[in-house]
N, C-alpha and C. Protein backbone atom coordinates (compact mmCIF):
# COMPACT_ATOMS: atom_id res chain seq x y z
N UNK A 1 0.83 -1.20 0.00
CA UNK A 1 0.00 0.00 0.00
C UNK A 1 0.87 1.26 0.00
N UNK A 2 1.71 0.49 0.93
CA UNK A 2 2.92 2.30 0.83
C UNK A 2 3.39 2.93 -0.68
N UNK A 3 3.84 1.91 -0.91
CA UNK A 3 4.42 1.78 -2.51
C UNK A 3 3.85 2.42 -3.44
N UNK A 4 1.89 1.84 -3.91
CA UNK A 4 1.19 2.54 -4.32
C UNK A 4 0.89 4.01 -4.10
N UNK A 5 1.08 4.62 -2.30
CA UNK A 5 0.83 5.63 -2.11
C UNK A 5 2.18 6.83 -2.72
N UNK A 6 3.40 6.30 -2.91
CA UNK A 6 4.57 7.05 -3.08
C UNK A 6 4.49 7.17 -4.99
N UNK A 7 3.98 6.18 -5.58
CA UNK A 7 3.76 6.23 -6.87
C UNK A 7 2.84 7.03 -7.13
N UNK A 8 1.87 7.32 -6.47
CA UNK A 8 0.50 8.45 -6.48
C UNK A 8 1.09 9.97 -6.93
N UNK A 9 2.08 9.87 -5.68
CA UNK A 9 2.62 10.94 -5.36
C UNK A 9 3.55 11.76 -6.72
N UNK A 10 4.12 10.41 -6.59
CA UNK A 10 4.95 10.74 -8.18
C UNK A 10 5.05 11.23 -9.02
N UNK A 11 3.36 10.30 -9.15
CA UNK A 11 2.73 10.81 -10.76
C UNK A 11 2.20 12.02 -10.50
N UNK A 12 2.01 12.49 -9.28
CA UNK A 12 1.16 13.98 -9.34
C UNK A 12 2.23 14.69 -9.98
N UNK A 13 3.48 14.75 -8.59
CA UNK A 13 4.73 15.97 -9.34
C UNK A 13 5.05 16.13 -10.83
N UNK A 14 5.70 14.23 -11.30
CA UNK A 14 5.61 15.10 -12.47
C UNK A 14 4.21 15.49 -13.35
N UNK A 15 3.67 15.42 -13.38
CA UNK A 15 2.18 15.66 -13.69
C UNK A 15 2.27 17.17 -13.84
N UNK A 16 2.38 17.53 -12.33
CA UNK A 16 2.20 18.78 -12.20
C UNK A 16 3.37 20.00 -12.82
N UNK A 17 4.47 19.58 -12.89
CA UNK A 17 5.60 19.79 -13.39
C UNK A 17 5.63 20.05 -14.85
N UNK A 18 5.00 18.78 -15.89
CA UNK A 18 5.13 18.78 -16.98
C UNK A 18 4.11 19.88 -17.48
N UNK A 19 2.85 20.06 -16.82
CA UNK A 19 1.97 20.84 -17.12
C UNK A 19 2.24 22.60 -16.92
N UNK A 20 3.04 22.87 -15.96
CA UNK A 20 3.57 23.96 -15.63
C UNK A 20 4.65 24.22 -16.62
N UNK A 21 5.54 23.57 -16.94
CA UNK A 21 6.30 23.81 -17.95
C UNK A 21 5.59 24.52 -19.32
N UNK A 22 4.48 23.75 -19.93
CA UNK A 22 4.15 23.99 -21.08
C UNK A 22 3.37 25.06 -21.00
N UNK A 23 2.79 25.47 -19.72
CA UNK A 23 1.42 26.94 -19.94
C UNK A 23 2.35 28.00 -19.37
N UNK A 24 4.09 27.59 -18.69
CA UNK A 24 5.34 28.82 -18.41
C UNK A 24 5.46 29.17 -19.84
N UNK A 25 5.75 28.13 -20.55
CA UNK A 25 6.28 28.32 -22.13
C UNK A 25 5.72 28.83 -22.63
N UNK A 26 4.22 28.84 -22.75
CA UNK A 26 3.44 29.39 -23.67
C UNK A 26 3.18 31.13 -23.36
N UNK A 27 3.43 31.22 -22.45
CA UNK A 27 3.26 32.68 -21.66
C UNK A 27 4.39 33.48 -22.01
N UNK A 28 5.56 33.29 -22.45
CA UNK A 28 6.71 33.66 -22.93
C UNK A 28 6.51 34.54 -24.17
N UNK A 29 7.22 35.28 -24.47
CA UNK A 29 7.49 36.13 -25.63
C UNK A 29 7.07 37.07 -25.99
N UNK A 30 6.80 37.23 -27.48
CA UNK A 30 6.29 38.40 -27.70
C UNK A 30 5.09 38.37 -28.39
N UNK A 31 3.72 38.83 -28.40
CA UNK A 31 2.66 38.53 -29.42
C UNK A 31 2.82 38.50 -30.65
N UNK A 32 2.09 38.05 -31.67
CA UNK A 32 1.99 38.99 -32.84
C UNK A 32 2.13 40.35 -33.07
N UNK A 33 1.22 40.89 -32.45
CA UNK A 33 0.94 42.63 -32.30
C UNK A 33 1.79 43.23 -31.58
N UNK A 34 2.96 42.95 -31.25
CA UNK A 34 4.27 43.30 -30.47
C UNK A 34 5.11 43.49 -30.92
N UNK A 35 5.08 42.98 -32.20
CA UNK A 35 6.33 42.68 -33.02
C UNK A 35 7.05 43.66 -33.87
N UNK A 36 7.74 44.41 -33.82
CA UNK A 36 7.69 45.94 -34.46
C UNK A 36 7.63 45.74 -36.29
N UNK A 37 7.19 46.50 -36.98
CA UNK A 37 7.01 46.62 -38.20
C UNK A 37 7.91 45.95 -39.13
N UNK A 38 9.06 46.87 -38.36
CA UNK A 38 10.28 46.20 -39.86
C UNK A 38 11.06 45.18 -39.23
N UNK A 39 10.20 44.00 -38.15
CA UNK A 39 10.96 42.76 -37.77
C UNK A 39 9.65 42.21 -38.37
N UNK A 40 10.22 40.75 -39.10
CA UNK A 40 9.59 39.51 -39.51
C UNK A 40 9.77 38.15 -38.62
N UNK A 41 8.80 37.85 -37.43
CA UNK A 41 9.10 36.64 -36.99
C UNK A 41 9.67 35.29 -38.19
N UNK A 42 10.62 34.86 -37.98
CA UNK A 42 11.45 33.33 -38.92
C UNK A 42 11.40 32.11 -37.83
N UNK A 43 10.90 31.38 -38.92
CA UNK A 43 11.50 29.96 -38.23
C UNK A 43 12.85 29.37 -37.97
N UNK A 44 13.50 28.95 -36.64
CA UNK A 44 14.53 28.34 -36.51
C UNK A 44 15.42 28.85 -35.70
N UNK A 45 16.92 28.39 -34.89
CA UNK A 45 17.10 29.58 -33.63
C UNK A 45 18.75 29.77 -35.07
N UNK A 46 18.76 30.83 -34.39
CA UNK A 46 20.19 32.10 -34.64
C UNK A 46 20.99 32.02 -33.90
N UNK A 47 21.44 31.64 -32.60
CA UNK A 47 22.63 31.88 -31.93
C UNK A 47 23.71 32.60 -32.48
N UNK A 48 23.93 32.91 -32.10
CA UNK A 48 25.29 34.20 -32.26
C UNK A 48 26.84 33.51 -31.62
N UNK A 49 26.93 32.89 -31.14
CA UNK A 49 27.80 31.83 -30.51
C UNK A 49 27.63 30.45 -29.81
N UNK A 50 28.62 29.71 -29.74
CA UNK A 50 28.64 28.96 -29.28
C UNK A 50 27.88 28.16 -27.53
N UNK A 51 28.39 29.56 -26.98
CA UNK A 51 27.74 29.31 -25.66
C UNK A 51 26.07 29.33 -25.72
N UNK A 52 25.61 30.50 -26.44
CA UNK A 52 23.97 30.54 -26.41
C UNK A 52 23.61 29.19 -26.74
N UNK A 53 24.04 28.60 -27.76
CA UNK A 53 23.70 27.61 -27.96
C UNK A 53 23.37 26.44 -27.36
N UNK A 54 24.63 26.26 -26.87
CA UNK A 54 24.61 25.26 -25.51
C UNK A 54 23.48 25.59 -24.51
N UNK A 55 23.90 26.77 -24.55
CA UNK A 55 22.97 27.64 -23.48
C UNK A 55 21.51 26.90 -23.44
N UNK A 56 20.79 27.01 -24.30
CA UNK A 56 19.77 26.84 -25.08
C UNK A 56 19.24 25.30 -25.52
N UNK A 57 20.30 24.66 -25.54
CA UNK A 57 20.05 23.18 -25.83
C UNK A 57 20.35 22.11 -25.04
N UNK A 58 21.45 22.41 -24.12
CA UNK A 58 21.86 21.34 -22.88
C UNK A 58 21.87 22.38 -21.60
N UNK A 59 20.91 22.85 -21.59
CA UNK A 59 20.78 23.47 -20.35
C UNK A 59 21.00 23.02 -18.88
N UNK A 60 20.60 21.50 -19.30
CA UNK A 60 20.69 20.30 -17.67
C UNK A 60 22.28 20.24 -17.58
N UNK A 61 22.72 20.52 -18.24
CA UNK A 61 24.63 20.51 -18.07
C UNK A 61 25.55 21.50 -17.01
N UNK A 62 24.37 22.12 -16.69
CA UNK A 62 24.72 23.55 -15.62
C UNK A 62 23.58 23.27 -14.63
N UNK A 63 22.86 22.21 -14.58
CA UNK A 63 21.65 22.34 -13.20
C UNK A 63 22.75 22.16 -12.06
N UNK A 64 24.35 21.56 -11.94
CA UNK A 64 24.90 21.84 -10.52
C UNK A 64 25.07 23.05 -10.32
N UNK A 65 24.67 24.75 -11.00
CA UNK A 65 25.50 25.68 -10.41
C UNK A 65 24.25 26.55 -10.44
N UNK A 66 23.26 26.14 -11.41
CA UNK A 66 22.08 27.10 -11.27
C UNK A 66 20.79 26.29 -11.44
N UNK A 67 19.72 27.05 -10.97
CA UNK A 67 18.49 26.34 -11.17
C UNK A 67 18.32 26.06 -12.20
N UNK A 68 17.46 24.74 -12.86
CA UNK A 68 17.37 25.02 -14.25
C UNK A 68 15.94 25.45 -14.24
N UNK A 69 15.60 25.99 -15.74
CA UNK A 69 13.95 26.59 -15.94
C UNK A 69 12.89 26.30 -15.61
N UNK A 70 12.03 26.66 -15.25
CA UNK A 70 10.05 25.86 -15.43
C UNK A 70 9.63 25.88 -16.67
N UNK A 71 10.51 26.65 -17.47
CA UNK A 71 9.86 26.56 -18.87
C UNK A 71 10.65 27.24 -19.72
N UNK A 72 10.50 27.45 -20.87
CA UNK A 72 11.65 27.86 -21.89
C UNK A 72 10.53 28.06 -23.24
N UNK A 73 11.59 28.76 -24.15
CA UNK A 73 10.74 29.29 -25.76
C UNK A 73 11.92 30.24 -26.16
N UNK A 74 11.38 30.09 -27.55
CA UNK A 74 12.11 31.48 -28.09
C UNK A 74 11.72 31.35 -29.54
N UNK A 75 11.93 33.06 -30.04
CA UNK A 75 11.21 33.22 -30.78
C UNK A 75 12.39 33.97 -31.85
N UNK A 76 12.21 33.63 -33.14
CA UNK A 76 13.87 34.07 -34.15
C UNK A 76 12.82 35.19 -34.99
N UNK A 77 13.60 36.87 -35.39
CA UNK A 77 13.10 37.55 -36.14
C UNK A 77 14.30 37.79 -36.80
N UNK A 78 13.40 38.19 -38.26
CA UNK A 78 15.02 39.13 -39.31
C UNK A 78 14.22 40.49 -39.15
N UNK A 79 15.27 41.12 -38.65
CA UNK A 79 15.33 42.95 -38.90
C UNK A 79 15.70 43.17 -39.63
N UNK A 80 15.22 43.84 -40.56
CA UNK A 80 16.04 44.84 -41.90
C UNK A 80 17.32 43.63 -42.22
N UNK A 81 17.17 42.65 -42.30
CA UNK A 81 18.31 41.74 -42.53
C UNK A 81 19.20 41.62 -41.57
N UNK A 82 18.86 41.89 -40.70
CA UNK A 82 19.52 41.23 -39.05
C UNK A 82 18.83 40.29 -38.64
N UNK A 83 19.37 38.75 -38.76
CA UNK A 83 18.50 37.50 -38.14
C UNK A 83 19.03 37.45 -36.48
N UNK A 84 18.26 37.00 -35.90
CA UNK A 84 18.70 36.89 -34.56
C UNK A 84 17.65 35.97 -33.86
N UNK A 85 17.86 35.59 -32.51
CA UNK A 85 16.87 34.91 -31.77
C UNK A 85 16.91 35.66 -30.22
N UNK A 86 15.46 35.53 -29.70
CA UNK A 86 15.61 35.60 -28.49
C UNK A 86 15.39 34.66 -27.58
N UNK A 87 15.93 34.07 -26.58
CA UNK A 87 15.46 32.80 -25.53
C UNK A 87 15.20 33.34 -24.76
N UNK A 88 13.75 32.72 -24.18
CA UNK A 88 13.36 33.20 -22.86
C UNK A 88 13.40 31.74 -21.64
N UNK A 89 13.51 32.24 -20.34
CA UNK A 89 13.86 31.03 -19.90
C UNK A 89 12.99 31.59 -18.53
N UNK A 90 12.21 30.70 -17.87
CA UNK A 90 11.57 31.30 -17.15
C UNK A 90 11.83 30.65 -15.68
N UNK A 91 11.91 30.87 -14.42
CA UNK A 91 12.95 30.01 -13.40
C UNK A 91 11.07 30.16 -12.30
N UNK A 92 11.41 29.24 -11.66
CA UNK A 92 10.47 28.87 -10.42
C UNK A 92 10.22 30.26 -9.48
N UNK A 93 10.85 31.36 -9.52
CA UNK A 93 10.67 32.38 -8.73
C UNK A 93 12.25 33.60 -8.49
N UNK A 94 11.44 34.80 -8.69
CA UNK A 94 12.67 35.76 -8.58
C UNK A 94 14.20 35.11 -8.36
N UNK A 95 14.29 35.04 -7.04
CA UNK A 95 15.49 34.56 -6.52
C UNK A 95 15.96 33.68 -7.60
N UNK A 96 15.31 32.50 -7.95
CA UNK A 96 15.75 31.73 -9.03
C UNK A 96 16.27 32.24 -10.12
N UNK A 97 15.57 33.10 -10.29
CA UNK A 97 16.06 33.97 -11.62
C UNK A 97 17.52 34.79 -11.39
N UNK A 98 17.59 35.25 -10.44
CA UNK A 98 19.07 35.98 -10.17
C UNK A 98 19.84 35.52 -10.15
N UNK A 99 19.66 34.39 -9.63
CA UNK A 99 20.76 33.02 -9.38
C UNK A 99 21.51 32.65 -10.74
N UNK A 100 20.13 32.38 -11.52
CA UNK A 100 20.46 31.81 -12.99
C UNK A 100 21.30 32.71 -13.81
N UNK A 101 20.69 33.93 -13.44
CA UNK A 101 21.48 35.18 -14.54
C UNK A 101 22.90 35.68 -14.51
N UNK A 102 23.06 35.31 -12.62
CA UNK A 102 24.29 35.71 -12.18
C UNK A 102 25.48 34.49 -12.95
N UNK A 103 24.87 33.36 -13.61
CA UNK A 103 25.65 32.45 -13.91
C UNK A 103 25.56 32.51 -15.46
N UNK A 104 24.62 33.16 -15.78
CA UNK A 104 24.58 32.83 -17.03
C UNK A 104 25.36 33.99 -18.03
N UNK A 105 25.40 35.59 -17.52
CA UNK A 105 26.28 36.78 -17.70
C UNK A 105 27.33 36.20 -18.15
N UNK A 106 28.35 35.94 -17.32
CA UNK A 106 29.73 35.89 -17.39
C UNK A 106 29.81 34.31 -18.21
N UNK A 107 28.45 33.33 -18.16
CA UNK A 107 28.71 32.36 -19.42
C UNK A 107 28.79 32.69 -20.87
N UNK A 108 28.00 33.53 -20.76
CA UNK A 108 27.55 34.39 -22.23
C UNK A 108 28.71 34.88 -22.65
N UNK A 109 29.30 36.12 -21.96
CA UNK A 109 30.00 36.88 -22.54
C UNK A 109 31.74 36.96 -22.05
N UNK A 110 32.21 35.87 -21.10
CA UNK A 110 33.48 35.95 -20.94
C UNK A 110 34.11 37.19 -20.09
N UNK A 111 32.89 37.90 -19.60
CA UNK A 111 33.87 38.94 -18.76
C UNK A 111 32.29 39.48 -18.33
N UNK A 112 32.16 41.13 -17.60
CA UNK A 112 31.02 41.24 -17.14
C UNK A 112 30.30 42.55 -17.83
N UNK A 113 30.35 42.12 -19.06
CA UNK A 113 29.25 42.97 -19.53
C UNK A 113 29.77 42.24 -21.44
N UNK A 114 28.36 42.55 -22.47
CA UNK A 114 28.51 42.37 -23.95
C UNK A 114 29.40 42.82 -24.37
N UNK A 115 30.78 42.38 -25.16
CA UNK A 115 32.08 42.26 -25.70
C UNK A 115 31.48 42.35 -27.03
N UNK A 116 32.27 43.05 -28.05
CA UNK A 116 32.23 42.87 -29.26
C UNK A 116 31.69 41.44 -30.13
N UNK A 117 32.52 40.57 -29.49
CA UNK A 117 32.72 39.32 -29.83
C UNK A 117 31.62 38.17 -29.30
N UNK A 118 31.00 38.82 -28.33
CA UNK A 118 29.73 38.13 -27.14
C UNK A 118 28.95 39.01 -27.35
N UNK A 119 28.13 39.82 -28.16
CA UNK A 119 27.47 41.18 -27.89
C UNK A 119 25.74 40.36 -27.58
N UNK A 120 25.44 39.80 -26.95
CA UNK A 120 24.17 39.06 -26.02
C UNK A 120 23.87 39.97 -25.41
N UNK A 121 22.38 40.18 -25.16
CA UNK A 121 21.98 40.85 -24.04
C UNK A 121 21.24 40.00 -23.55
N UNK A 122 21.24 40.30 -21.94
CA UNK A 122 20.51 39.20 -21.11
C UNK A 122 19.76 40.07 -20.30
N UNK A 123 18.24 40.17 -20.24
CA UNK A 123 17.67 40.72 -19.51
C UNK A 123 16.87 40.13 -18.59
N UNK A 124 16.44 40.93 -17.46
CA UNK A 124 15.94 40.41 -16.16
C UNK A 124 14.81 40.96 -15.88
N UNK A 125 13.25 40.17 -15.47
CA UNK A 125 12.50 40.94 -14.94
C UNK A 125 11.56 39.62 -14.33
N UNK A 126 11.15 39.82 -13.11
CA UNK A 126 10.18 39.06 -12.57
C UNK A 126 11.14 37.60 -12.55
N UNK A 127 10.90 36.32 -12.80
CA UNK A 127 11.04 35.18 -12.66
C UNK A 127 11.98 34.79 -14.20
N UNK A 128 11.81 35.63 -15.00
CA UNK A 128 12.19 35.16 -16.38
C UNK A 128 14.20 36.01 -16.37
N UNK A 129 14.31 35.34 -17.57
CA UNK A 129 15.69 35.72 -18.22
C UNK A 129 15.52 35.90 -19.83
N UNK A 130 15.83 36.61 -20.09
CA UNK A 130 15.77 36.70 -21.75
C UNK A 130 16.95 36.92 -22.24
N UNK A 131 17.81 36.13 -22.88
CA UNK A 131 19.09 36.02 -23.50
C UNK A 131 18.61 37.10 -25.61
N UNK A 132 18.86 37.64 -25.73
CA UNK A 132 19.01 38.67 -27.09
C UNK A 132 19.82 38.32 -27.97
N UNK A 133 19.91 37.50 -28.54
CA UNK A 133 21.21 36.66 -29.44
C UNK A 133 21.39 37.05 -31.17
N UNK A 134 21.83 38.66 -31.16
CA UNK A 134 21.99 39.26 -32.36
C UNK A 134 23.22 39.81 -32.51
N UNK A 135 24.10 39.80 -33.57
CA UNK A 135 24.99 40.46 -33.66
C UNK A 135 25.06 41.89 -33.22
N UNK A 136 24.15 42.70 -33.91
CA UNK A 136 23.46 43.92 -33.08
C UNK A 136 22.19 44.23 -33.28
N UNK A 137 21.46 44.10 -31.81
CA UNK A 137 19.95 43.85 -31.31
C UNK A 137 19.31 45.28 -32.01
N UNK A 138 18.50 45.00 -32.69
CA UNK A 138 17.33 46.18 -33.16
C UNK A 138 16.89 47.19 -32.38
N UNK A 139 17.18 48.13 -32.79
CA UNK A 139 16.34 49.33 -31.25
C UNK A 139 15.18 48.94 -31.01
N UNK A 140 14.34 48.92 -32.19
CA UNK A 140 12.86 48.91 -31.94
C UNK A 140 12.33 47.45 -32.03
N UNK A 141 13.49 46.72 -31.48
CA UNK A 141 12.91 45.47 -30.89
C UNK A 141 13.39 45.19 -29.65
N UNK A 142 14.52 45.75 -29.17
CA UNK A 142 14.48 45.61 -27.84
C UNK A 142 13.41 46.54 -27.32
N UNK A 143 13.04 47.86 -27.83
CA UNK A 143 11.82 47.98 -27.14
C UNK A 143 11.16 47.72 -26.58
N UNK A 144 10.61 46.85 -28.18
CA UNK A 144 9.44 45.58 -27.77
C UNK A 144 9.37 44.89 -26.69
N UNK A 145 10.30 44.40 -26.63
CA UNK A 145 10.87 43.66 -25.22
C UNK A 145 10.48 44.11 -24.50
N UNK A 146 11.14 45.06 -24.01
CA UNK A 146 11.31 45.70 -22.79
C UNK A 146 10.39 45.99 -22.38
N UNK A 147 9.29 46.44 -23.48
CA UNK A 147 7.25 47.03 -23.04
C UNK A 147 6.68 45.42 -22.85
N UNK A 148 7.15 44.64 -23.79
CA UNK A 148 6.08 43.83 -24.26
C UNK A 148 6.29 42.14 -23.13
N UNK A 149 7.32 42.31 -22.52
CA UNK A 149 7.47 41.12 -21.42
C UNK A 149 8.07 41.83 -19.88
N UNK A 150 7.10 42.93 -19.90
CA UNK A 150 7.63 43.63 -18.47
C UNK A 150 9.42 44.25 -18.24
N UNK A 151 10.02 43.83 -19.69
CA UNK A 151 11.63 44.65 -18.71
C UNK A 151 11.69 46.17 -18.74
N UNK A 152 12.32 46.48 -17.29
CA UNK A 152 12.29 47.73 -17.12
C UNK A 152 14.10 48.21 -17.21
């Protein structure tokens, strides 16, 4: 009976887990109607380096130093012929999020702030992280951002 009762249990978490993941994810980004004029949402991610990438795809490779996400997305636009992507990564709660960012900065860019060579922006607001993965980010799409997923 115990057995059955700890398997109950189980199945709730991940249950509950898997389901939280996908309605974090879906809550992510930017609308349609957000999207500034002369950006075209594209299919497929852009990374700008190596690390985003990783960043982005083996994320469980860093759960010893930071939390990993409740949920994740991202969304690739061409500006005026600037392709780029943005990842959003969304963490279990503030603190989580600081944690993550404080590790993820100096993963990104090799020192403590966007380098020529790393030019990522990583922004912070509420529970989320948004990594900016353009050679050089659109004014009037970081805007967007910045109105359109709370960064201040």
């Amino acid at each position: 009976m115990r057995s059955l009762v700890s398997l109950i249990v189980l199945v709730a978490l991940f249950s509950s887990r898997a389901h939280s993941q996908t309605t974090a994810a879906g809550a992510l980004g930017l609308k349609p109607e957000q999207i500034p004029a002369d950006c075209k949402a594209v299919v497929g991610y852009f990374p700008i380096d190596i690390q985003t990438a990783i960043l982005w795809q083996k994320i469980d490779l860093y759960k010893s130093v930071m939390p990993l996400p409740v949920g994740k997305t991202a969304q690739s636009f061409t500006c005026q012929g600037n392709k780029g992507t943005v990842y959003f990564f969304q963490f279990g709660n503030e603190a989580e999020r600081k944690t993550a960012a404080a590790f993820i900065k100096p993963l990104l860019w090799g020192e403590s702030g966007p380098t020529p060579d790393h030019p990522e922006l990583v922004l912070e607001v509420g529970d989320i992280v948004s990594v900016v993965s353009f050679r050089k980010t659109p004014k009037l799409l970081l805007a967007a951002l910045q109105n359109g997923i709370g960064h201040k």
